[in-house]
Protein backbone atom coordinates (compact mmCIF):
# COMPACT_ATOMS: atom_id res chain seq x y z
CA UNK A 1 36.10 114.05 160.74
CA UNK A 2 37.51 111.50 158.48
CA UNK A 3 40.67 111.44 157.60
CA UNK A 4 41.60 111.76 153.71
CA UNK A 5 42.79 109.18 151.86
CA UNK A 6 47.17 109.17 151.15
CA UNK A 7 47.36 111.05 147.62
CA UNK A 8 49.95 108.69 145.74
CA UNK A 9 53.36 110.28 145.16
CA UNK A 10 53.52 111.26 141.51
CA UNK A 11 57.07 110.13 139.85
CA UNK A 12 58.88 111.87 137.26
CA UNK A 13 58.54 111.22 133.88
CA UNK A 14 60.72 109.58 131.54
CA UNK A 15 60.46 109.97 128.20
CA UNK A 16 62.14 106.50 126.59
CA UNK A 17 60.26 107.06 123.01
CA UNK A 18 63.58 108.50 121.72
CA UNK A 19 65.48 105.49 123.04
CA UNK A 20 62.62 102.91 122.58
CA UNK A 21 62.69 103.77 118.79
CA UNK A 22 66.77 104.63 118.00
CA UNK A 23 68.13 100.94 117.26
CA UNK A 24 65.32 100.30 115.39
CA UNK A 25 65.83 103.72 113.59
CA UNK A 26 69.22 102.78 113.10
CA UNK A 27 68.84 99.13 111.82
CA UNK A 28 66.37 100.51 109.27
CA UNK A 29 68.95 102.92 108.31
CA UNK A 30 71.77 100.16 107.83
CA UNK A 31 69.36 98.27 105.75
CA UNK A 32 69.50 95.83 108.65
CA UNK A 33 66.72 96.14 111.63
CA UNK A 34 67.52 92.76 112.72
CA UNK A 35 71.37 93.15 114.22
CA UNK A 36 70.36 93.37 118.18
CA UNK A 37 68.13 90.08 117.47
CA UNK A 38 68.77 86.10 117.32
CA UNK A 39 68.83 84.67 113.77
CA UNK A 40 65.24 82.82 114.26
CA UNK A 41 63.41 86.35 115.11
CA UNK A 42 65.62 88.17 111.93
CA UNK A 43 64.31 85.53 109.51
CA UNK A 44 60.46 85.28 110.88
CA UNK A 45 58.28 87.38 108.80
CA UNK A 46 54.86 88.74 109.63
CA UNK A 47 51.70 87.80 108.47
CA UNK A 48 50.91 89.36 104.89
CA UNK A 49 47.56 89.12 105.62
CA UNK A 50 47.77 91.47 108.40
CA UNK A 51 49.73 94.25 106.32
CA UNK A 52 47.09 94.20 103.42
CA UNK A 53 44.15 94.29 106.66
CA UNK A 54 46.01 97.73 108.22
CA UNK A 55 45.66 99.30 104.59
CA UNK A 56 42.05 98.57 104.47
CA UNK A 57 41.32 99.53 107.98
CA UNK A 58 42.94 102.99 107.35
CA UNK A 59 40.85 103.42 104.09
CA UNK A 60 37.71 102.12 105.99
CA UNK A 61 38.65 104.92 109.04
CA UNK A 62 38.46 107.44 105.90
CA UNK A 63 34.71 106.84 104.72
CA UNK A 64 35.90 104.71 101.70
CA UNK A 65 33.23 101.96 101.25
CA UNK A 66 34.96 98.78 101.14
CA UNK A 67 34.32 95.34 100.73
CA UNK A 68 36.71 93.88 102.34
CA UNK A 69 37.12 89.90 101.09
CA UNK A 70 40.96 89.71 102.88
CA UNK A 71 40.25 88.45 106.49
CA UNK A 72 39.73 84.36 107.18
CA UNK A 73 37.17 86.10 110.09
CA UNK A 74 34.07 86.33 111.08
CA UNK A 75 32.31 89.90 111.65
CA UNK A 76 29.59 89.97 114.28
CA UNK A 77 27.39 91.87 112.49
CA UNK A 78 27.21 89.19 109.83
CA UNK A 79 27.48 86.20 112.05
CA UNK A 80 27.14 85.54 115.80
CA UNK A 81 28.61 82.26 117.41
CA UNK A 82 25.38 79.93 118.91
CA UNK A 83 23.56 80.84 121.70
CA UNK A 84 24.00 78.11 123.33
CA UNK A 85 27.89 78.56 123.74
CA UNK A 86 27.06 82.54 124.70
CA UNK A 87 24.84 81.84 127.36
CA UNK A 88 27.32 79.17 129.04
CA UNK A 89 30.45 81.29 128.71
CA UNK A 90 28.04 83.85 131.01
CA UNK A 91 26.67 81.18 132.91
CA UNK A 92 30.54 79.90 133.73
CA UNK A 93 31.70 83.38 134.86
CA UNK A 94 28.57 83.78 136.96
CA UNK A 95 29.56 80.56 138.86
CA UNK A 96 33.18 82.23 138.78
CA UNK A 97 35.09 79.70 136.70
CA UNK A 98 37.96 81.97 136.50
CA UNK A 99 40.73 79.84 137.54
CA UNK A 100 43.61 78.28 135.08
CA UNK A 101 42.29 75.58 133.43
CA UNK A 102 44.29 72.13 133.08
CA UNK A 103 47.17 72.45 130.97
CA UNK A 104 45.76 69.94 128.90
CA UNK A 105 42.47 71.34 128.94
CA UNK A 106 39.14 70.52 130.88
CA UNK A 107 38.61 67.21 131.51
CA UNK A 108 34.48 67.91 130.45
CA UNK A 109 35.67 69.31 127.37
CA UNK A 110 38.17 67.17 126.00
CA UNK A 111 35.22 63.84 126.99
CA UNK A 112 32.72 65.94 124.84
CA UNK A 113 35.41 66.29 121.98
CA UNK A 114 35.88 62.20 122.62
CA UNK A 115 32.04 62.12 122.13
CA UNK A 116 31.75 64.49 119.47
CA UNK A 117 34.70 62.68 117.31
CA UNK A 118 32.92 59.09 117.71
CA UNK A 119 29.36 60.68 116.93
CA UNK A 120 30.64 63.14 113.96
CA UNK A 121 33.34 61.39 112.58
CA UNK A 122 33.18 57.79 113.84
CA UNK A 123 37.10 58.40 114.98
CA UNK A 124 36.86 56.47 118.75
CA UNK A 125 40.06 57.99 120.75
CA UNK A 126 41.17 57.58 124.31
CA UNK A 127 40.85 60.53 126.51
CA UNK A 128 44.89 60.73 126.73
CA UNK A 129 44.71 61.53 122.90
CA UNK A 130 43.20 64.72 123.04
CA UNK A 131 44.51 68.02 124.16
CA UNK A 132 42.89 71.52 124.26
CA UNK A 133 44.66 74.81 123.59
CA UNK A 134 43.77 78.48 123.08
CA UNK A 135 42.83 78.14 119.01
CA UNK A 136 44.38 76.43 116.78
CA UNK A 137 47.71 77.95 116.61
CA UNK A 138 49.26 76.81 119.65
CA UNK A 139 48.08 73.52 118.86
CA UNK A 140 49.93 73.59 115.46
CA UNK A 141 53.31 75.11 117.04
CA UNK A 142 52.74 72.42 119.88
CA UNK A 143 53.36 69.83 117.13
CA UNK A 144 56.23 71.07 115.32
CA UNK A 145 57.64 71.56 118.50
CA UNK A 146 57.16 67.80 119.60
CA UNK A 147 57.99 66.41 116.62
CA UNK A 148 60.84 68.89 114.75
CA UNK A 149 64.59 68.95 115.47
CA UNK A 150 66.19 71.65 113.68
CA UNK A 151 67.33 70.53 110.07
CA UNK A 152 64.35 68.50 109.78
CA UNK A 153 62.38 68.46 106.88
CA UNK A 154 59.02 69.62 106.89
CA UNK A 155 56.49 68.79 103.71
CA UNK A 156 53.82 71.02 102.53
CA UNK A 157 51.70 72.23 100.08
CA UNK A 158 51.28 75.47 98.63
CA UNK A 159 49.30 77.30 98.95
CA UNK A 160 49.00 77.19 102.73
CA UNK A 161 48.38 78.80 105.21
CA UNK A 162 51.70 79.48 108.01
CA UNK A 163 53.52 76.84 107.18
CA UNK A 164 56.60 78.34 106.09
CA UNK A 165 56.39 80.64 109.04
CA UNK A 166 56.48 77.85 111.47
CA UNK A 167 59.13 76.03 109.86
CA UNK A 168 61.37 79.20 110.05
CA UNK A 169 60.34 79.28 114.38
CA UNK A 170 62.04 75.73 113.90
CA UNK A 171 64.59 75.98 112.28
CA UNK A 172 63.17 73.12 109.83
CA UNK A 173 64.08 72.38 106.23
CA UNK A 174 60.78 73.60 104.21
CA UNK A 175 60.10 71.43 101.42
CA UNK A 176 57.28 73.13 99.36
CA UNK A 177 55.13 70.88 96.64
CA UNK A 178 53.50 73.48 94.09
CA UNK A 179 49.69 72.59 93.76
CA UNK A 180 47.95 74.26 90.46
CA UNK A 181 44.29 74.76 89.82
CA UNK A 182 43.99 71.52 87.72
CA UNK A 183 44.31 69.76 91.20
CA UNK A 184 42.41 72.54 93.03
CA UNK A 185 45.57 73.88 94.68
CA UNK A 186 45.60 70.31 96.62
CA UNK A 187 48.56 67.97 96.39
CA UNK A 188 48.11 64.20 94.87
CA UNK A 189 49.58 61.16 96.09
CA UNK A 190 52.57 61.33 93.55
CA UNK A 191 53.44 64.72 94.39
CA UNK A 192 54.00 63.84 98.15
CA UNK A 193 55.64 60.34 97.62
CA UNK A 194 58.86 61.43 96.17
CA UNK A 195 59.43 63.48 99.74
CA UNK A 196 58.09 61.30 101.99
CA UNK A 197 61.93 59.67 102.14
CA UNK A 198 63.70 62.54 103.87
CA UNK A 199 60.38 63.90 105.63
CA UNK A 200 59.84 64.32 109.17
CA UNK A 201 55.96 65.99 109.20
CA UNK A 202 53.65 66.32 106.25
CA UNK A 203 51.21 68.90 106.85
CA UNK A 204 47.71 69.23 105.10
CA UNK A 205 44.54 71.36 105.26
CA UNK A 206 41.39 70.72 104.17
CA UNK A 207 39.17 72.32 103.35
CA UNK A 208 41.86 74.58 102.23
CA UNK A 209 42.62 77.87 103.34
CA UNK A 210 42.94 80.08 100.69
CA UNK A 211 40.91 78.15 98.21
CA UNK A 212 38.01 76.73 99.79
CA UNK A 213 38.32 73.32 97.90
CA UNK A 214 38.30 69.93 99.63
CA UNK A 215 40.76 67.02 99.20
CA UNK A 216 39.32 63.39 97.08
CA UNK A 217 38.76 60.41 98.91
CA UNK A 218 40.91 58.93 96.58
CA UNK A 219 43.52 61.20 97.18
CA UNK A 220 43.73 61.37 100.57
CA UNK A 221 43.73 57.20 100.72
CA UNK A 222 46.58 57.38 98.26
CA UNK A 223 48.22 59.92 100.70
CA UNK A 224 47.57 57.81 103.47
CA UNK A 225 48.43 54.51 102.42
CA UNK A 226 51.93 56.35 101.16
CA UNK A 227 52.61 57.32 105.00
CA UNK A 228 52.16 54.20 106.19
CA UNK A 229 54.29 52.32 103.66
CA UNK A 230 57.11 54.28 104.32
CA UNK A 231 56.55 54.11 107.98
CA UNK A 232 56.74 50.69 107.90
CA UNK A 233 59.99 51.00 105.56
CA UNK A 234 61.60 52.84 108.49
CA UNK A 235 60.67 50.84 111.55
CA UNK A 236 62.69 48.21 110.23
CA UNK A 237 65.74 50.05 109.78
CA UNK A 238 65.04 51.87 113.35
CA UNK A 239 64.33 55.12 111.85
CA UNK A 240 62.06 57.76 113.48
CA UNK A 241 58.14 57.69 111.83
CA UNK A 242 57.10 60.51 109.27
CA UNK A 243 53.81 62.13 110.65
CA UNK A 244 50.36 63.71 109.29
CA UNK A 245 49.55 67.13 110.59
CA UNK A 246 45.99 67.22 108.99
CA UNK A 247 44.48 70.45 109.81
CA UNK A 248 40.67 69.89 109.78
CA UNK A 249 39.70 73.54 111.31
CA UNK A 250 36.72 74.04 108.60
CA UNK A 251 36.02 70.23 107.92
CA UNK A 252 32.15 71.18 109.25
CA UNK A 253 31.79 74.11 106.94
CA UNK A 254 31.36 71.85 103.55
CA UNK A 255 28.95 72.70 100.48
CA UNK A 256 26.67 71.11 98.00
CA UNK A 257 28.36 67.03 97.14
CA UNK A 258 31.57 68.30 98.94
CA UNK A 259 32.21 65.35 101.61
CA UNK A 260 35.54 65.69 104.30
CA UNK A 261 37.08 62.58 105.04
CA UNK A 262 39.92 61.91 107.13
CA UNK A 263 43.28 59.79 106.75
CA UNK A 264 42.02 57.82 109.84
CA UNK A 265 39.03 56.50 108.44
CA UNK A 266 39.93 55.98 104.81
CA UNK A 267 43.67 54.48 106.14
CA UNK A 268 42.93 52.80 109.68
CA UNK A 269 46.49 52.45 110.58
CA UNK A 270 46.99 56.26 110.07
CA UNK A 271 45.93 56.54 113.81
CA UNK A 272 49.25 56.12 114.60
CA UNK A 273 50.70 59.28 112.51
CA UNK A 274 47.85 61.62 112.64
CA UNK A 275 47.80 64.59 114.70
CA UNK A 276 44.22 66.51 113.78
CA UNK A 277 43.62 70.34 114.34
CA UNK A 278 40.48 71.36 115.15
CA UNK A 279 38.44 74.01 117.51
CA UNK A 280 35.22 75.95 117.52
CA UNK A 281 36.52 79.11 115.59
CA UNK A 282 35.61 78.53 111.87
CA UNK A 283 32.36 76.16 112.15
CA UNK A 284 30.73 78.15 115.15
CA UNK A 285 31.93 82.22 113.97
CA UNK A 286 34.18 81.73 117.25
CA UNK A 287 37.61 83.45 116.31
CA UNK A 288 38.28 85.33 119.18
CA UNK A 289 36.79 82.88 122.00
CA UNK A 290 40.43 81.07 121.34
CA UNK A 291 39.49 77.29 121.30
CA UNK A 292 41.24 74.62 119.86
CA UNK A 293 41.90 70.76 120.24
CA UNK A 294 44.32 68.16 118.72
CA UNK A 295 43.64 64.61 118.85
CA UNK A 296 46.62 62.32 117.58
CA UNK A 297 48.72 59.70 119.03
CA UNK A 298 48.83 59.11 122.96
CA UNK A 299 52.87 59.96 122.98
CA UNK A 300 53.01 62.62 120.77
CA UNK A 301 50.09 64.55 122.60
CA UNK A 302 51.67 63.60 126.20
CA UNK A 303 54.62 65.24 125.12
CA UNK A 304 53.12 68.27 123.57
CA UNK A 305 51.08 69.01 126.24
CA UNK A 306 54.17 70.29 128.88
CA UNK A 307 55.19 72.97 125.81
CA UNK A 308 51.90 73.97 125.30
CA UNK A 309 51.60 74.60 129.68
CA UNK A 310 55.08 76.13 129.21
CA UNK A 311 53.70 78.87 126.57
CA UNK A 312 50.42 79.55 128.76
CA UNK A 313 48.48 78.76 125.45
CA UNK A 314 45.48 77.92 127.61
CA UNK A 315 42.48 78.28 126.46
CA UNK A 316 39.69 80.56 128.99
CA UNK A 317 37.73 78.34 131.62
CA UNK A 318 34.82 79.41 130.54
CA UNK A 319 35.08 79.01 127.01
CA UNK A 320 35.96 75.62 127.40
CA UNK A 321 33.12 74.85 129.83
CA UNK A 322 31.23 76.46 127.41
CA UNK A 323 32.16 74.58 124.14
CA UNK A 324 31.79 71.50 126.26
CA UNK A 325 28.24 71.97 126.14
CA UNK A 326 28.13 73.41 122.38
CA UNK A 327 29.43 69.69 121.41
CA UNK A 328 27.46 67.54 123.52
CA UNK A 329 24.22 69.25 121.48
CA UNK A 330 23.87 67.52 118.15
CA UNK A 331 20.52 69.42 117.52
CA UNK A 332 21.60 72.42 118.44
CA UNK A 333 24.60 72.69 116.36
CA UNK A 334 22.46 70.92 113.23
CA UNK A 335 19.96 74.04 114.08
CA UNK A 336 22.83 76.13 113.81
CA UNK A 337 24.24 75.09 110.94
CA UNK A 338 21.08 75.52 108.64
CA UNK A 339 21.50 78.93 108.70
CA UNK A 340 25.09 79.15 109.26
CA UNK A 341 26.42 77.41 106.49
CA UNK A 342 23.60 78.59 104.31
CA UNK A 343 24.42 81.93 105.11
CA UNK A 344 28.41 81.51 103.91
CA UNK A 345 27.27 79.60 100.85
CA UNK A 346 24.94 82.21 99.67
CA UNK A 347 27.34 84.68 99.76
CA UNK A 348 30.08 82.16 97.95
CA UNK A 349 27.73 81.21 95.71
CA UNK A 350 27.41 85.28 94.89
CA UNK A 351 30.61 85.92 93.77
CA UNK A 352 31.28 82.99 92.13
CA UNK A 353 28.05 83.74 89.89
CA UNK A 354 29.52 87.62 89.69
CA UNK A 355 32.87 86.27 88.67
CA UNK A 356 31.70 83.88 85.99
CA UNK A 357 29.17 86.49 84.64
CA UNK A 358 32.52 88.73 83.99
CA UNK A 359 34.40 85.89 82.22
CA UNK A 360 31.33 85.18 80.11
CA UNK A 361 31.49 88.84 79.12
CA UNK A 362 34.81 88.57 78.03
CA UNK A 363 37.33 89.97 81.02
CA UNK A 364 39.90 88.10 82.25
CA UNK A 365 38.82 86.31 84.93
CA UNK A 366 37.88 83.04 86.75
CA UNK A 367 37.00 81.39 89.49
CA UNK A 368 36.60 77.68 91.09
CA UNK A 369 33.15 76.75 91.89
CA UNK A 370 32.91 76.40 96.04
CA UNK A 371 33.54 73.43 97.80
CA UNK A 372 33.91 74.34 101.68
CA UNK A 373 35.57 76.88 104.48
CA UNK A 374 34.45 80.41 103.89
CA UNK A 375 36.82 81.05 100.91
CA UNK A 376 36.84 81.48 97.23
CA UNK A 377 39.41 80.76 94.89
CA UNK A 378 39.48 83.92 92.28
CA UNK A 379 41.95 84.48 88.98
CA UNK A 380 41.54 87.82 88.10
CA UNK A 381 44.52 88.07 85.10
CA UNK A 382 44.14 91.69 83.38
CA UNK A 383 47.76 91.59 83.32
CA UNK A 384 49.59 93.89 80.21
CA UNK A 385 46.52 96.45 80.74
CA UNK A 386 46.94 99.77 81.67
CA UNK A 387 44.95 101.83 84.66
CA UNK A 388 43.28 105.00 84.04
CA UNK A 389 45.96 106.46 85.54
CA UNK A 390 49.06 104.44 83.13
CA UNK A 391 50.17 102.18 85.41
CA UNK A 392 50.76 99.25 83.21
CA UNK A 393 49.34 95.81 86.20
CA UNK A 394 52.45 93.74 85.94
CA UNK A 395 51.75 91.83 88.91
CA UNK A 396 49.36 90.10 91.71
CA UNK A 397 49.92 92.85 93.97
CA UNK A 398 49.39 95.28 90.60
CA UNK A 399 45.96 93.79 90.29
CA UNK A 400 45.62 93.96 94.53
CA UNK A 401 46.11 97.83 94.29
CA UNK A 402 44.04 98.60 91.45
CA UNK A 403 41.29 96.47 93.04
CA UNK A 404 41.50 98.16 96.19
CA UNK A 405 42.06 101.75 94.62
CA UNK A 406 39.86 101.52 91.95
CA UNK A 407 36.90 98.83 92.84
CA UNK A 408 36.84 99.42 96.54
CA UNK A 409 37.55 95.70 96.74
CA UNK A 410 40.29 93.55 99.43
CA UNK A 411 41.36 91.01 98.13
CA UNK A 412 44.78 88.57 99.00
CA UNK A 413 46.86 87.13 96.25
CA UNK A 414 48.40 83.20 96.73
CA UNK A 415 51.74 84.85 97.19
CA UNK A 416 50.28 85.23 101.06
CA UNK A 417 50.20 81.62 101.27
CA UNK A 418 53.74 80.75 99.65
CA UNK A 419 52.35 80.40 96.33
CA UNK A 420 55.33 81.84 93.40
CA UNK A 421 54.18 83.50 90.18
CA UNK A 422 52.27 86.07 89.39
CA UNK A 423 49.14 84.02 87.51
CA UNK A 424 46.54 86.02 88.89
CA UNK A 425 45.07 83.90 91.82
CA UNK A 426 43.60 85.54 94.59
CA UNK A 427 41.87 84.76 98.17
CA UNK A 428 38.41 86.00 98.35
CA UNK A 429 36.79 85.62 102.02
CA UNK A 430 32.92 85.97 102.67
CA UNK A 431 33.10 85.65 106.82
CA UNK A 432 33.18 89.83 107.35
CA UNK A 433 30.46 90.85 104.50
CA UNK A 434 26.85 90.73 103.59
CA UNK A 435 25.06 90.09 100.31
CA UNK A 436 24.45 93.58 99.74
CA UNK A 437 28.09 94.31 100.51
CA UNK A 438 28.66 91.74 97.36
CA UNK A 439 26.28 92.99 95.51
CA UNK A 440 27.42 96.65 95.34
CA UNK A 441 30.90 95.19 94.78
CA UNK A 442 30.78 93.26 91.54
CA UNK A 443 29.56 96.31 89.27
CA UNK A 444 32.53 98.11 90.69
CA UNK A 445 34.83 94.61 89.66
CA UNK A 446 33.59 94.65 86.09
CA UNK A 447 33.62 98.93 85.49
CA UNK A 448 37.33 98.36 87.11
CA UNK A 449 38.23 95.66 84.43
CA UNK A 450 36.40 97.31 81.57
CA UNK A 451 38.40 101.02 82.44
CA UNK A 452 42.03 98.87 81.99
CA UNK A 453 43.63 100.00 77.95
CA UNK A 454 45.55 98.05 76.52
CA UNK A 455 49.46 98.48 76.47
């Protein structure tokens, strides 16, 4: 007869939910939650976007039908990431690529993004230029890190996306230049040159996260040429260089005439100042496969590599094996693309016709016409007007509320991206709903508007 098996000793129980929540009880209760932390982690804020997400989520949970325009994600229902870069990430585990990867990533991975930079982009790098991380987040930490002492002075536009909330982690002086819609929400060269003298890191996106609209050629040279003027200004007095975080994480996903350039090919001599940010999330539906790459100077990205190995921020084995192929397949990620990009323009091109069909009738609304990324750039202004239920909308987050409450519609205002006023602009994202979902929205937009009295 066989013996049976030890039964593991069960412990007591302790029951730390009292304890686990009291200080934080307390804090809340002093009007100060933060007074057992260190100053950084009392400043740092959390993501806006997030907050307005849980809301939508609970209403969603409820029954309530929403379209839900808030998240910069992709749903798999609406898009799936190519099958080419499915059927290696099996293929990899089957082999049992489950190992840590190189802190700087996998050597066939970061030759394919070599490859895929000189093919795509004509940008020729050395391999010691590029570094692989898990998304693009790391990646953009990872530079502020290696570049930002604290009381440095960090440039940026706004509206962006995290900036401010990496120069709080750092301790850096934020210096924010206010981009309108004349512009597109994008900064010109004469709005950056006056702070280039005190900068440290200017940091850009495009195409721009929350409006969707691309940077000029012209601009961008302007931009460029500006850096490397005042670079050169510098090395002769022995200064430290001012450097180009150009976040290019959507440069593939560009619509209609819209062309992406970079500061390296319009400004040669920007090679030396230009860390890019780039990975397979936005232009392959790939959010949550967590795989990212910089390519910039040899020194900066030998130094940023130990604090990216220090934070673990690897990204999986075989994700990266995987994306190694997905890049070294031209056709395959043209083939893609058709219906990819087709797909997010179609449903861009949806509301933008909804919104302008509202503004021809008279409501107080607007949009800008689609350029690239998955996003559209919304003003919806029915500000003085008074709900059904005699709330007078005073604000963007009014106008959020009554949209969600009253149109079933999600929808971020600029404020989420550091942008001040209340002018009406909003974030409208396309990569978690369908036509149809669009199409059952925009009646419920206009009967919203058209309930609103006024004062």
């Amino acid at each position: 007869m066989e013996e049976e098996a030890p039964r593991p000793v069960l412990r007591d129980r302790i029951d730390c939910t009292g304890l686990a929540r009291a200080d934080f009880k307390a804090g809340q209760e002093r009007g100060d939650a933060s007074a057992r932390l260190g100053t950084m982690a009392g400043k740092l804020k959390g993501s806006e976007i997030l907050k307005i997400a849980a809301s939508i989520r609970a209403m969603v949970r409820n029954g309530v039908d929403i379209c839900n325009l808030t998240v910069g994600d992709f749903s798999p229902a609406q898009f799936r990431v190519p099958g080419l870069l499915a059927d290696g990430i099996r293929a990899a585990l089957e082999r049992g690529e489950t190992n840590y990867p190189p802190s700087i990533g996998v050597r066939q991975l970061r030759e394919a993004v070599q490859r895929f930079y000189a093919r795509e982009l004509g940008l020729e790098y050395p391999l010691e230029s590029i570094a692989v991380a898990s998304g693009a987040r790391p990646l953009i930490y990872g530079t502020y890190r290696t570049l930002i002492d604290p009381g440095d002075t960090v440039v940026y536009p706004v509206p962006s996306w995290n900036n401010n909330h990496y120069s709080t982690l750092l301790n850096a002086t934020a210096v924010e230049v206010r981009c309108g819609p004349e512009q597109r929400f994008l900064p010109t060269p004469e709005a950056l040159l006056k702070e280039l003298p005190g900068a440290r890191l200017v940091c850009m996106n495009s195409p721009l996260n929350p409006t969707g609209t691309a940077i000029t050629r012209e601009a961008l040279t302007g931009i460029g040429e500006a850096i490397v003027a005042e670079n050169r200004a510098r090395a002769q007095r022995g200064e430290k260089p001012v450097y180009l975080l150009y976040d290019h994480i959507y440069w593939m996903l560009c619509f209609g005439e819209t062309r992406h350039y970079t500061p390296v090919e319009l400004v040669p001599e920007m090679a030396r100042y230009t860390i890019f940010i780039d990975g397979i999330s936005k232009a392959f539906a790939a959010t949550g496969l967590r795989v990212g790459w910089t390519v910039g100077p040899v020194d900066v990205i030998k130094r940023m590599t130990p604090a990216i190995g220090h934070m673990g921020a690897w990204a999986p084995r075989p994700e990266q094996l995987a994306s190694a192929l997905l890049l070294d397949d031209p056709e395959g990620i043209r083939a893609y693309h058709r219906e990819f990009k087709s797909a997010i323009q179609a449903r861009l091109d949806l509301l933008h016709e909804g919104v302008q069909a509202l503004k021809a009738a008279g409501e107080p609304v607007d949009s800008i016409p689609p350029m690239g990324a998955i996003y559209l750039t919304v003003r919806l202004a029915p500000f003085g007007r008074v709900t059904p239920s005699g709330a007078v909308l005073r604000t963007n987050e009014d106008v959020r509320k009554y949209m969600l409450e009253r149109a079933n519609i999600g929808i971020v205002p600029f404020q989420a991206f550091g942008y001040p006023g209340d002018e009406g602009w909003f974030r409208m994202s396309v990569g978690a709903v369908g036509l149809d979902d669009i199409r059952r929205a925009m009646p419920r937009l206009g009967d919203a508007l058209r309930e609103l009295k006024p004062a």
